[in-house]
PDB file of N, CA and C in Angstrom:
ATOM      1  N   UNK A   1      37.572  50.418 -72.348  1.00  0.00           N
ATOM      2  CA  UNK A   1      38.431  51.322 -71.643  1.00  0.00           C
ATOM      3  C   UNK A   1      37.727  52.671 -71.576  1.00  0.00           C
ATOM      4  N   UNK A   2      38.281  53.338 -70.318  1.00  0.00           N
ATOM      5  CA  UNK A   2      37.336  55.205 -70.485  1.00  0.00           C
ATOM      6  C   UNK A   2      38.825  55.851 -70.713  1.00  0.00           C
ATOM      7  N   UNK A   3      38.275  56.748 -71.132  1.00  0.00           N
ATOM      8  CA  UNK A   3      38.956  58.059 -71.703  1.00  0.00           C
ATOM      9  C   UNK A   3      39.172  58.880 -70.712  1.00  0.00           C
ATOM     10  N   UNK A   4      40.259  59.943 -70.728  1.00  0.00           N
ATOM     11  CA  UNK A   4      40.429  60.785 -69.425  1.00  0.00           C
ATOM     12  C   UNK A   4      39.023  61.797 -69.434  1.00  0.00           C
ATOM     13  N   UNK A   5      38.134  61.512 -70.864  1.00  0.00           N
ATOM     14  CA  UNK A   5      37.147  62.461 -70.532  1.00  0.00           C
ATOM     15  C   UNK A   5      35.677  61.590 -70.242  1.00  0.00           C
ATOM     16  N   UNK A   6      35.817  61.083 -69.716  1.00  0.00           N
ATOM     17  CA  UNK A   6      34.520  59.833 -69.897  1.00  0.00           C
ATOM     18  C   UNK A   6      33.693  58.987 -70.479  1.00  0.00           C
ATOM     19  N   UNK A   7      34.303  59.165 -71.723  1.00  0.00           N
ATOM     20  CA  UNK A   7      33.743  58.190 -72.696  1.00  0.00           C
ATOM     21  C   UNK A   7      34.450  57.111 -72.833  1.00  0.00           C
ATOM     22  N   UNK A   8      33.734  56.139 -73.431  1.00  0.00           N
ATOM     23  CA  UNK A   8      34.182  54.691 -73.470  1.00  0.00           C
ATOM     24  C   UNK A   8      34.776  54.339 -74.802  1.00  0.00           C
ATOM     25  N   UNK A   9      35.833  53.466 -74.741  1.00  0.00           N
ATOM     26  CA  UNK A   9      37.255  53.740 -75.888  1.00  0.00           C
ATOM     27  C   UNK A   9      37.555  52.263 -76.604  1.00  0.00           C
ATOM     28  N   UNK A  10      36.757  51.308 -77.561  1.00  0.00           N
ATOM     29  CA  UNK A  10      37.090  50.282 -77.555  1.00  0.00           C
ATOM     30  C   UNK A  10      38.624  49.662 -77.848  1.00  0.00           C
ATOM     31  N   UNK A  11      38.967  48.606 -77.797  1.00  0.00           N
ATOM     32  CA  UNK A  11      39.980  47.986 -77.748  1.00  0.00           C
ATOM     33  C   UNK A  11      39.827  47.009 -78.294  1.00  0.00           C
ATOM     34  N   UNK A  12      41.206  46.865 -79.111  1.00  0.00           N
ATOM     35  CA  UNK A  12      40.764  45.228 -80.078  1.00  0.00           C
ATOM     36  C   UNK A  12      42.435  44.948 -79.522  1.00  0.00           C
ATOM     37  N   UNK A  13      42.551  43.501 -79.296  1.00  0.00           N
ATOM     38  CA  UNK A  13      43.783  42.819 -78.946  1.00  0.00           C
ATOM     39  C   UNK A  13      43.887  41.765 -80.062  1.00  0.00           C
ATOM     40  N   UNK A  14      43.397  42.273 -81.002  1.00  0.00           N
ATOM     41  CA  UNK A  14      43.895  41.491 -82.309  1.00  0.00           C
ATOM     42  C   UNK A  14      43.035  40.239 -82.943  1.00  0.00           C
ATOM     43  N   UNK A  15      41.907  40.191 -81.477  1.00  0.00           N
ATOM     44  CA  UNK A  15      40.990  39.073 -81.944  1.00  0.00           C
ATOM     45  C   UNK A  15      39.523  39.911 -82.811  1.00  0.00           C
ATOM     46  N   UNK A  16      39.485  40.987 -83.265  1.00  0.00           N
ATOM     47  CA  UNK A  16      38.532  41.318 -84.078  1.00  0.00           C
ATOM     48  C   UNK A  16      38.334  41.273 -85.382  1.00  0.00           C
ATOM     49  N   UNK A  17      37.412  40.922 -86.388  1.00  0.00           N
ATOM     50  CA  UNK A  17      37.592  40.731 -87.584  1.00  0.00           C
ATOM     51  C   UNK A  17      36.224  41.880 -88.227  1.00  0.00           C
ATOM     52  N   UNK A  18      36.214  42.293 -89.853  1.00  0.00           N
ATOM     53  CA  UNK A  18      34.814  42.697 -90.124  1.00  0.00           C
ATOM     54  C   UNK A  18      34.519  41.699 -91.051  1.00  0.00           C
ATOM     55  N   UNK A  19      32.865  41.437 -90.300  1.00  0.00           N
ATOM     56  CA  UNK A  19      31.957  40.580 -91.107  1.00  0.00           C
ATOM     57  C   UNK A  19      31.310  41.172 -92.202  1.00  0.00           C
ATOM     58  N   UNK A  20      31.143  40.677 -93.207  1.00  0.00           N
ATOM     59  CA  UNK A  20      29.989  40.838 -94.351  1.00  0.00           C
ATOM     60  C   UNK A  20      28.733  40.958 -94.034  1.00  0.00           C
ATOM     61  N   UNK A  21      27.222  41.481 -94.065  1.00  0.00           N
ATOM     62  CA  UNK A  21      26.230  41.762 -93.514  1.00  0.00           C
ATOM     63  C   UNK A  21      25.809  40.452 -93.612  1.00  0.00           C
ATOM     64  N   UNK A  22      25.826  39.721 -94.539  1.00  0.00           N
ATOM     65  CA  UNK A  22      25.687  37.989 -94.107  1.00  0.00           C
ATOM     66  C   UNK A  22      26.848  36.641 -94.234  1.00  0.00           C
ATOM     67  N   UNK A  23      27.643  37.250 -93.224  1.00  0.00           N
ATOM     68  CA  UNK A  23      28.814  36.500 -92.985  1.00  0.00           C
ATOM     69  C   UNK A  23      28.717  36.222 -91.646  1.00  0.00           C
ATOM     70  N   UNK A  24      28.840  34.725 -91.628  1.00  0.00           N
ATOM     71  CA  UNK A  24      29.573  34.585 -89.817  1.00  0.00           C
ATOM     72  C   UNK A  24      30.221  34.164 -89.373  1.00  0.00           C
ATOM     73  N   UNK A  25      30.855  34.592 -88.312  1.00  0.00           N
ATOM     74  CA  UNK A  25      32.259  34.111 -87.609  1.00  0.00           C
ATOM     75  C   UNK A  25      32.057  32.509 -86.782  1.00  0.00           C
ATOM     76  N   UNK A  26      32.797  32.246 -87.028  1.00  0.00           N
ATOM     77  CA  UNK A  26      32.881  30.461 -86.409  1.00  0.00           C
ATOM     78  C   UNK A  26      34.240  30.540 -85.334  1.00  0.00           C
ATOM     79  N   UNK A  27      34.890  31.308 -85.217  1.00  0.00           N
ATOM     80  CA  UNK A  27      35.782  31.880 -83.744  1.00  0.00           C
ATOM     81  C   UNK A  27      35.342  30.948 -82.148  1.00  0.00           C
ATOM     82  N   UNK A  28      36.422  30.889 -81.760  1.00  0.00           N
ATOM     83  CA  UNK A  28      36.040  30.613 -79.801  1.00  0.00           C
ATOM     84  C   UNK A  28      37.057  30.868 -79.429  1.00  0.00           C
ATOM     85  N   UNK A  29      36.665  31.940 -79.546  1.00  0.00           N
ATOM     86  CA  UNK A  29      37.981  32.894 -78.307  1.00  0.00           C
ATOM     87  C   UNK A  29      37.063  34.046 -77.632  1.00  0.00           C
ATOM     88  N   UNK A  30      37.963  34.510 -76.373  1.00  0.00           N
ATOM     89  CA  UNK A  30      37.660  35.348 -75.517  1.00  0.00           C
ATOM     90  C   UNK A  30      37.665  34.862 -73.920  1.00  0.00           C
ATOM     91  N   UNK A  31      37.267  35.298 -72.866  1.00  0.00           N
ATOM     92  CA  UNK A  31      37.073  35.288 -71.879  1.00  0.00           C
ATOM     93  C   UNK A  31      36.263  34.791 -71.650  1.00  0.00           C
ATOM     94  N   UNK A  32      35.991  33.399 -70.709  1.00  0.00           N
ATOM     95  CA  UNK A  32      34.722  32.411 -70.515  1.00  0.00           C
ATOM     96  C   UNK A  32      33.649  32.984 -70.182  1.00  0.00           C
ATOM     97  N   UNK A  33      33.699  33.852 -69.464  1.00  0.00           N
ATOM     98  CA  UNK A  33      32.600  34.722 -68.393  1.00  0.00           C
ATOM     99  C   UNK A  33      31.782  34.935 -68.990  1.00  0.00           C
ATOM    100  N   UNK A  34      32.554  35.587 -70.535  1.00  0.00           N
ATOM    101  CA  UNK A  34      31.272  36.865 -71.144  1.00  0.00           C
ATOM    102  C   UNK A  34      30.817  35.910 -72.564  1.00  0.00           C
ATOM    103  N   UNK A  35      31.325  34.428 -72.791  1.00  0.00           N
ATOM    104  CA  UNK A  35      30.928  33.565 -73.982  1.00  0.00           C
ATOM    105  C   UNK A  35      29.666  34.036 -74.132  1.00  0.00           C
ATOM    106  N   UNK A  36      29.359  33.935 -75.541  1.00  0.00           N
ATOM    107  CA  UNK A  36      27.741  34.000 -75.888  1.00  0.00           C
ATOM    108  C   UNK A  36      27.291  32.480 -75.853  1.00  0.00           C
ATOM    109  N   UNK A  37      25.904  32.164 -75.820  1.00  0.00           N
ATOM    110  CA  UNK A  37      25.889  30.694 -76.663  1.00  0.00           C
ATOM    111  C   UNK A  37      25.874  30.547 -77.877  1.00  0.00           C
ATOM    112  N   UNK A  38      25.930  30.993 -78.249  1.00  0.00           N
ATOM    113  CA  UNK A  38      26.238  30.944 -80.310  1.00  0.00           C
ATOM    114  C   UNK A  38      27.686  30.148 -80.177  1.00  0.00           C
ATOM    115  N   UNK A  39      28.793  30.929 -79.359  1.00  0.00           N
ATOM    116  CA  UNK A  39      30.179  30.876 -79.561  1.00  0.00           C
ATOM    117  C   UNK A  39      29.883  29.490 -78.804  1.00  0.00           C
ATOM    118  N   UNK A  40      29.519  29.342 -77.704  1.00  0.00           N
ATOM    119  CA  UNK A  40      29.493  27.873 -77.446  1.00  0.00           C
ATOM    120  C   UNK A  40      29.377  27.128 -77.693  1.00  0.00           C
ATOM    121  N   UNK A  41      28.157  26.731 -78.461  1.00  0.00           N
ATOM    122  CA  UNK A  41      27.502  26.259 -79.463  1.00  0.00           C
ATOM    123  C   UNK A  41      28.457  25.855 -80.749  1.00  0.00           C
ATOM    124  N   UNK A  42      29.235  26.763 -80.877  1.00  0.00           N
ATOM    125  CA  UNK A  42      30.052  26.693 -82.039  1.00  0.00           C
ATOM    126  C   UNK A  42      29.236  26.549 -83.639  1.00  0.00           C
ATOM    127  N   UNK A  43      27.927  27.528 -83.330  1.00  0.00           N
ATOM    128  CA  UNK A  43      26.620  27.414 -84.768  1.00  0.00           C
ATOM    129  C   UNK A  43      27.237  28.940 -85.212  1.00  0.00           C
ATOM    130  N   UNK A  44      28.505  29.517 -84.993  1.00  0.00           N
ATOM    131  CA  UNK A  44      27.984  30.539 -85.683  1.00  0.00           C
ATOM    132  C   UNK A  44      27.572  32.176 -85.466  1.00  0.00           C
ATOM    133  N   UNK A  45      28.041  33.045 -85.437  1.00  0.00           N
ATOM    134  CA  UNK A  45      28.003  34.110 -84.504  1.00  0.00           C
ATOM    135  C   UNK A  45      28.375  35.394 -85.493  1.00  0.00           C
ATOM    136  N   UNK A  46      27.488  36.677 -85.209  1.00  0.00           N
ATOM    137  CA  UNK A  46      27.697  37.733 -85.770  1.00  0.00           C
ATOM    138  C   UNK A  46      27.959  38.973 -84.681  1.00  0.00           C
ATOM    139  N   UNK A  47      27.366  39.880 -84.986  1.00  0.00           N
ATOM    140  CA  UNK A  47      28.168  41.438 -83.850  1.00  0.00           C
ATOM    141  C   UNK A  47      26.762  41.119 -82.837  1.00  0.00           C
ATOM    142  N   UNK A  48      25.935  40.421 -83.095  1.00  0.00           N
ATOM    143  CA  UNK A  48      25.281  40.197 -81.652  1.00  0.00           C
ATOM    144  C   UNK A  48      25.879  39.602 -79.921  1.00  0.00           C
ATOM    145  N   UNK A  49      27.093  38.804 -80.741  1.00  0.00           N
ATOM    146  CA  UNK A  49      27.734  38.404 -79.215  1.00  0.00           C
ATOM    147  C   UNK A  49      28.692  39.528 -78.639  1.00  0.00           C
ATOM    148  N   UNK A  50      28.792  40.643 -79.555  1.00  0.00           N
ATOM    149  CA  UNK A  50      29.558  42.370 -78.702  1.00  0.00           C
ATOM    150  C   UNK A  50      27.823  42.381 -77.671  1.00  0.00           C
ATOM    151  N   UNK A  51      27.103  42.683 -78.592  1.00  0.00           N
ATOM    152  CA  UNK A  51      25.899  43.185 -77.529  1.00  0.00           C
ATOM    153  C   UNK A  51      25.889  41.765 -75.998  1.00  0.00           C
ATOM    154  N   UNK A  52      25.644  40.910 -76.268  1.00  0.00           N
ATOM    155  CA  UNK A  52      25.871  39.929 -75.131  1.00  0.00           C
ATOM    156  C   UNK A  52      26.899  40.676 -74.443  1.00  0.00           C
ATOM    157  N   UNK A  53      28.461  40.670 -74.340  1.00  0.00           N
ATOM    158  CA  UNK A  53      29.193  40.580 -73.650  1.00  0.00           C
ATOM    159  C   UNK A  53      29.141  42.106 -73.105  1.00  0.00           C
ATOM    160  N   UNK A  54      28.901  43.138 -73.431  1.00  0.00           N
ATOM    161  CA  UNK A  54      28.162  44.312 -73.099  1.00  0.00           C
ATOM    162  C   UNK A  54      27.354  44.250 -71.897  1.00  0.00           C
ATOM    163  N   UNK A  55      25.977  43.622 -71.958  1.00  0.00           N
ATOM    164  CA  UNK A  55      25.401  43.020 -71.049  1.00  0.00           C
ATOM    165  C   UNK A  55      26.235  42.362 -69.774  1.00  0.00           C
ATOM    166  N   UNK A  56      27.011  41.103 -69.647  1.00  0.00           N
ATOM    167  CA  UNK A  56      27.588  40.692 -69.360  1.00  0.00           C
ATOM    168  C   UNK A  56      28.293  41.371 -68.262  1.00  0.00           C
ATOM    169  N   UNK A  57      29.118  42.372 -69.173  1.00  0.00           N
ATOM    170  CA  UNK A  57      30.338  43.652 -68.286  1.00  0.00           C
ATOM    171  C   UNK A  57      29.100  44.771 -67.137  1.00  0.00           C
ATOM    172  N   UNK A  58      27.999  44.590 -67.683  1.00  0.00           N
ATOM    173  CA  UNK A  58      27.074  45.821 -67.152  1.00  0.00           C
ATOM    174  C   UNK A  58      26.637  45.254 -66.258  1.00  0.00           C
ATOM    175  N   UNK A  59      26.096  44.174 -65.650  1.00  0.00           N
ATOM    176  CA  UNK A  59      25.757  43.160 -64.956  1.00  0.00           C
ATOM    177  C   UNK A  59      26.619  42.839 -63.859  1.00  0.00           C
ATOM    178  N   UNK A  60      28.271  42.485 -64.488  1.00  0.00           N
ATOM    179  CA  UNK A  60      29.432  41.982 -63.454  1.00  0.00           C
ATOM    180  C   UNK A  60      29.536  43.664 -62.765  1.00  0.00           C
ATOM    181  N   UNK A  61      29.612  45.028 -63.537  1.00  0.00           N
ATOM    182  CA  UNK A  61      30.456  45.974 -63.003  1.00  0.00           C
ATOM    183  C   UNK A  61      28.888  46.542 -62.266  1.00  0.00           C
ATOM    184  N   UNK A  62      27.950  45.976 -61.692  1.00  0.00           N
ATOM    185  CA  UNK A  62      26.873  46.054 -60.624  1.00  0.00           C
ATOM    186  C   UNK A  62      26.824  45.256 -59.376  1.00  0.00           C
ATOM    187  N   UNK A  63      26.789  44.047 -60.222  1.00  0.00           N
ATOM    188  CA  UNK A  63      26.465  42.636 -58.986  1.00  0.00           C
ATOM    189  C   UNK A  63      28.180  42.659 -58.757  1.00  0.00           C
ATOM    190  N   UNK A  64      29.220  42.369 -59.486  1.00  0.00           N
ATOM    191  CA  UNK A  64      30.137  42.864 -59.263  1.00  0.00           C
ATOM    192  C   UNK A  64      30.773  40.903 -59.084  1.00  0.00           C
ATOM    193  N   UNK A  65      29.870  40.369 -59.842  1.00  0.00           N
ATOM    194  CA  UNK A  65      30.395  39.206 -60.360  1.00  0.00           C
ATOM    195  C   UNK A  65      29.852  38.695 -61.048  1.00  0.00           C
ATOM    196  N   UNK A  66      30.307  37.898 -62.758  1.00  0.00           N
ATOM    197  CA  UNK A  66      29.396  37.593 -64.022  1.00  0.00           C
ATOM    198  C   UNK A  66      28.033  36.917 -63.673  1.00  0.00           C
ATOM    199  N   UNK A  67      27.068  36.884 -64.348  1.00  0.00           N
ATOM    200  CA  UNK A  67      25.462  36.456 -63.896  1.00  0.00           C
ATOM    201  C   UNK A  67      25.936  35.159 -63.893  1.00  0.00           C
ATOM    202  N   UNK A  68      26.584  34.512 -64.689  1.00  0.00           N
ATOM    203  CA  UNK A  68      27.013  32.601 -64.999  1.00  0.00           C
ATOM    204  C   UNK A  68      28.036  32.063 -64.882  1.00  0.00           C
ATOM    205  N   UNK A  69      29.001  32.871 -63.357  1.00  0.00           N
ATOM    206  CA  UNK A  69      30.365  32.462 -62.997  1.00  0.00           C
ATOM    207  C   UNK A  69      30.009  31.026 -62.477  1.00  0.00           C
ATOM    208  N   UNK A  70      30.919  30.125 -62.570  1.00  0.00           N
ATOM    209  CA  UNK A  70      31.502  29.367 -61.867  1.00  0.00           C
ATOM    210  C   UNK A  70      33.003  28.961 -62.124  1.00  0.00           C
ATOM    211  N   UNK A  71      33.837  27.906 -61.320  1.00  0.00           N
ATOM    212  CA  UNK A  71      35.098  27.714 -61.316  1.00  0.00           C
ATOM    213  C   UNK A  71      35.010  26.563 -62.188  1.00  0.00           C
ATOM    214  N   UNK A  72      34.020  26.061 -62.260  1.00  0.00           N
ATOM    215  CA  UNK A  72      34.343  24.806 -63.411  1.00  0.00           C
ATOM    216  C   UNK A  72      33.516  25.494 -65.007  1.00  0.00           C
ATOM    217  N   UNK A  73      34.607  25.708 -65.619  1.00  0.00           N
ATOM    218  CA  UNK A  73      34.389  26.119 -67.198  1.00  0.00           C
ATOM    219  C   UNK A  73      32.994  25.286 -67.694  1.00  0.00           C
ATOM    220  N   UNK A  74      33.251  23.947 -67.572  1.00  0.00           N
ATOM    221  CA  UNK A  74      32.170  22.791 -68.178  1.00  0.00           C
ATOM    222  C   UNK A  74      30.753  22.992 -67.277  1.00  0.00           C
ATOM    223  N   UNK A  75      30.353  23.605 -66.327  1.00  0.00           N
ATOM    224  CA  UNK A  75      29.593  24.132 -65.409  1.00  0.00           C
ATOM    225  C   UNK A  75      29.014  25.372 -66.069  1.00  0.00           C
ATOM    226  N   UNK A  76      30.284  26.265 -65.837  1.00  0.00           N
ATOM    227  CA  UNK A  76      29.558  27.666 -66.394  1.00  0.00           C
ATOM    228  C   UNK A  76      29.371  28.149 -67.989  1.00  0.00           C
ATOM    229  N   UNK A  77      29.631  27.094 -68.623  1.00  0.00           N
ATOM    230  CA  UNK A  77      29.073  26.802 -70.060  1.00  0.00           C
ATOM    231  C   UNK A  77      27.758  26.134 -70.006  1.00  0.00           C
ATOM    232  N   UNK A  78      27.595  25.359 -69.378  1.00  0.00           N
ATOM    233  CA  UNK A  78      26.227  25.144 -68.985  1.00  0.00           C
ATOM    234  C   UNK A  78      25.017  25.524 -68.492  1.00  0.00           C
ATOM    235  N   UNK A  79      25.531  26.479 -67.877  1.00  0.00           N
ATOM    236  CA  UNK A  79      24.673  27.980 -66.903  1.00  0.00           C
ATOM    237  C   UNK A  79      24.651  28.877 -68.572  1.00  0.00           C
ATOM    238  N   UNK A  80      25.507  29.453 -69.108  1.00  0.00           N
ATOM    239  CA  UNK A  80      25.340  29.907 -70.105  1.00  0.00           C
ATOM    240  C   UNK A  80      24.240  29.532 -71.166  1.00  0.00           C
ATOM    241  N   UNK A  81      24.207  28.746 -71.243  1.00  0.00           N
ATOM    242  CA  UNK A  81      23.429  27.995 -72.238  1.00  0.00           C
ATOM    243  C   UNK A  81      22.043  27.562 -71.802  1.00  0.00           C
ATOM    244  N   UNK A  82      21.518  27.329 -70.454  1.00  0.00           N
ATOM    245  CA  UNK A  82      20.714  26.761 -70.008  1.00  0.00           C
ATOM    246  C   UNK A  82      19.902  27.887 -68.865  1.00  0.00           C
ATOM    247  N   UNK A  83      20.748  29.003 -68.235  1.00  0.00           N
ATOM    248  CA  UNK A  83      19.800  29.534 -66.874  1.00  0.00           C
ATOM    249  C   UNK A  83      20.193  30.800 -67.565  1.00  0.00           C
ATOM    250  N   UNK A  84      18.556  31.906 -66.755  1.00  0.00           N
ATOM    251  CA  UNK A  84      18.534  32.519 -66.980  1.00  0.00           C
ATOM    252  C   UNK A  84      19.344  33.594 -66.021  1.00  0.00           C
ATOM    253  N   UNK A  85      20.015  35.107 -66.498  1.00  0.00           N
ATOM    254  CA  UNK A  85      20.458  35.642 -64.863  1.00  0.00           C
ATOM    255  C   UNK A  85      19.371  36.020 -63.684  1.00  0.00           C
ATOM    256  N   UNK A  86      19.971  35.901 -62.541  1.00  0.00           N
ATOM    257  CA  UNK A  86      19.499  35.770 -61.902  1.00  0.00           C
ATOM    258  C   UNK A  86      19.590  37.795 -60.818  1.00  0.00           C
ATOM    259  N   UNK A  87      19.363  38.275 -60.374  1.00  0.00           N
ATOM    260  CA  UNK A  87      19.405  39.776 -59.887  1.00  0.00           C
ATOM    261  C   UNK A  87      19.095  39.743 -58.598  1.00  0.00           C
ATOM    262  N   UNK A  88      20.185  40.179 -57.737  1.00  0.00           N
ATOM    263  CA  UNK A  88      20.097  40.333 -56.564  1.00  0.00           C
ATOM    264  C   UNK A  88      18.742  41.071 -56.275  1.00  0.00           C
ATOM    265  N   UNK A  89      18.665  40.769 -54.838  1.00  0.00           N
ATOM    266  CA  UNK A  89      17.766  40.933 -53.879  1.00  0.00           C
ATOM    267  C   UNK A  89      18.059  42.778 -53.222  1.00  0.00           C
ATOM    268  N   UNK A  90      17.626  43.628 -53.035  1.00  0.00           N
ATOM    269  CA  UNK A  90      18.140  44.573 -52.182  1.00  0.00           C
ATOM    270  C   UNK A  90      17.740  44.384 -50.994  1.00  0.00           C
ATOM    271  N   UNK A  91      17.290  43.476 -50.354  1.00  0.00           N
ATOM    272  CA  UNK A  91      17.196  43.115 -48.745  1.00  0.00           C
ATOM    273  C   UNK A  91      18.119  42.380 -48.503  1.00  0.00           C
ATOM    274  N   UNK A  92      18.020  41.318 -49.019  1.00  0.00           N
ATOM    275  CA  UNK A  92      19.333  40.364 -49.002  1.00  0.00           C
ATOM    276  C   UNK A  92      20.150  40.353 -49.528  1.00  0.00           C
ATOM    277  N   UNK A  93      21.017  40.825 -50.255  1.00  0.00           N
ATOM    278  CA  UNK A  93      21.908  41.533 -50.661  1.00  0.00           C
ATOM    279  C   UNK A  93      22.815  42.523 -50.774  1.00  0.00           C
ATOM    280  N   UNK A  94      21.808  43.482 -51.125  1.00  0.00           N
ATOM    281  CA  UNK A  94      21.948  45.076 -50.343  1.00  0.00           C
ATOM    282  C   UNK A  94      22.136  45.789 -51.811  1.00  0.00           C
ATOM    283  N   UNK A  95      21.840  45.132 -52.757  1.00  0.00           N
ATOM    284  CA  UNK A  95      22.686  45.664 -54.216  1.00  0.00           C
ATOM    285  C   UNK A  95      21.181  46.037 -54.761  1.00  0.00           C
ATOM    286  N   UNK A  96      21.254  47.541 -55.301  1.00  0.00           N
ATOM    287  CA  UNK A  96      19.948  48.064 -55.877  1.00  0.00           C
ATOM    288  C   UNK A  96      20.384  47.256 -57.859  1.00  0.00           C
ATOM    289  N   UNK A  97      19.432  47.046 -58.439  1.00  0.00           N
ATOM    290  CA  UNK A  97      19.336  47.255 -59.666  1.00  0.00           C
ATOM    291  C   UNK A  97      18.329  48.055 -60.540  1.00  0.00           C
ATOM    292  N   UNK A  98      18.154  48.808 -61.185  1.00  0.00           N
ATOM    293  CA  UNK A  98      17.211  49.636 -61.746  1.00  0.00           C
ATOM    294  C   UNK A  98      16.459  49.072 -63.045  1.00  0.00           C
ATOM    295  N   UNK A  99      15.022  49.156 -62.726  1.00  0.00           N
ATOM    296  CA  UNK A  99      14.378  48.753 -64.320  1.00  0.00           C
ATOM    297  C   UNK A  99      15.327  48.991 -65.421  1.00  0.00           C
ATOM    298  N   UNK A 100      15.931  50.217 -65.291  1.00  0.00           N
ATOM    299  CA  UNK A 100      16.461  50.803 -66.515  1.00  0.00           C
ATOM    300  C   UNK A 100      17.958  49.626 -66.767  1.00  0.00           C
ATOM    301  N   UNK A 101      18.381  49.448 -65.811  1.00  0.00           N
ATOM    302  CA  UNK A 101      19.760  48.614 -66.119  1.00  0.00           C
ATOM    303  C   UNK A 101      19.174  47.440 -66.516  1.00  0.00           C
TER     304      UNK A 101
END
């Protein structure tokens, strides 16, 4: 979420827990879009799948749809796990992306 002053404001809806520096969460919850493969996988997952889904949101709120959407869940768990994203074209497309993003 942003703030009326522009900074960014996290939000927990009750699915957050704190891990031990070598503890890991065995969880599958969240929003399909932004799954890590760890969580898919179901091997196991620490605060690296915040950084994934980070990525994820930075990616959709550019291209302005997730890098590994599809309508079939069993599909785009598979794209997850298997392809890499893919980055528009600015000729064919029309969507700039920056080294830096």
């Amino acid at each position: 979420m942003v703030q009326d002053d522009g900074y960014l404001c996290l939000a927990d809806f009750g699915l957050s827990r704190i891990l031990g520096s070598d503890e890991i969460a065995m969880s599958f919850v969240g929003t399909a879009e932004y799954l890590s493969p760890e969580m898919i996988r179901e091997s196991g997952h620490h605060l690296a799948v915040d950084w994934w889904a980070l990525g994820i949101l930075l990616y959709e709120m550019t291209v302005g749809i997730p890098p590994f959407y599809h309508k079939n869940k069993k599909l785009m768990y598979k794209m997850i796990l298997e392809k890499n994203p893919k980055y528009p074209d600015i000729e064919k497309h029309g969507i700039y992306v920056s080294a830096e993003l």
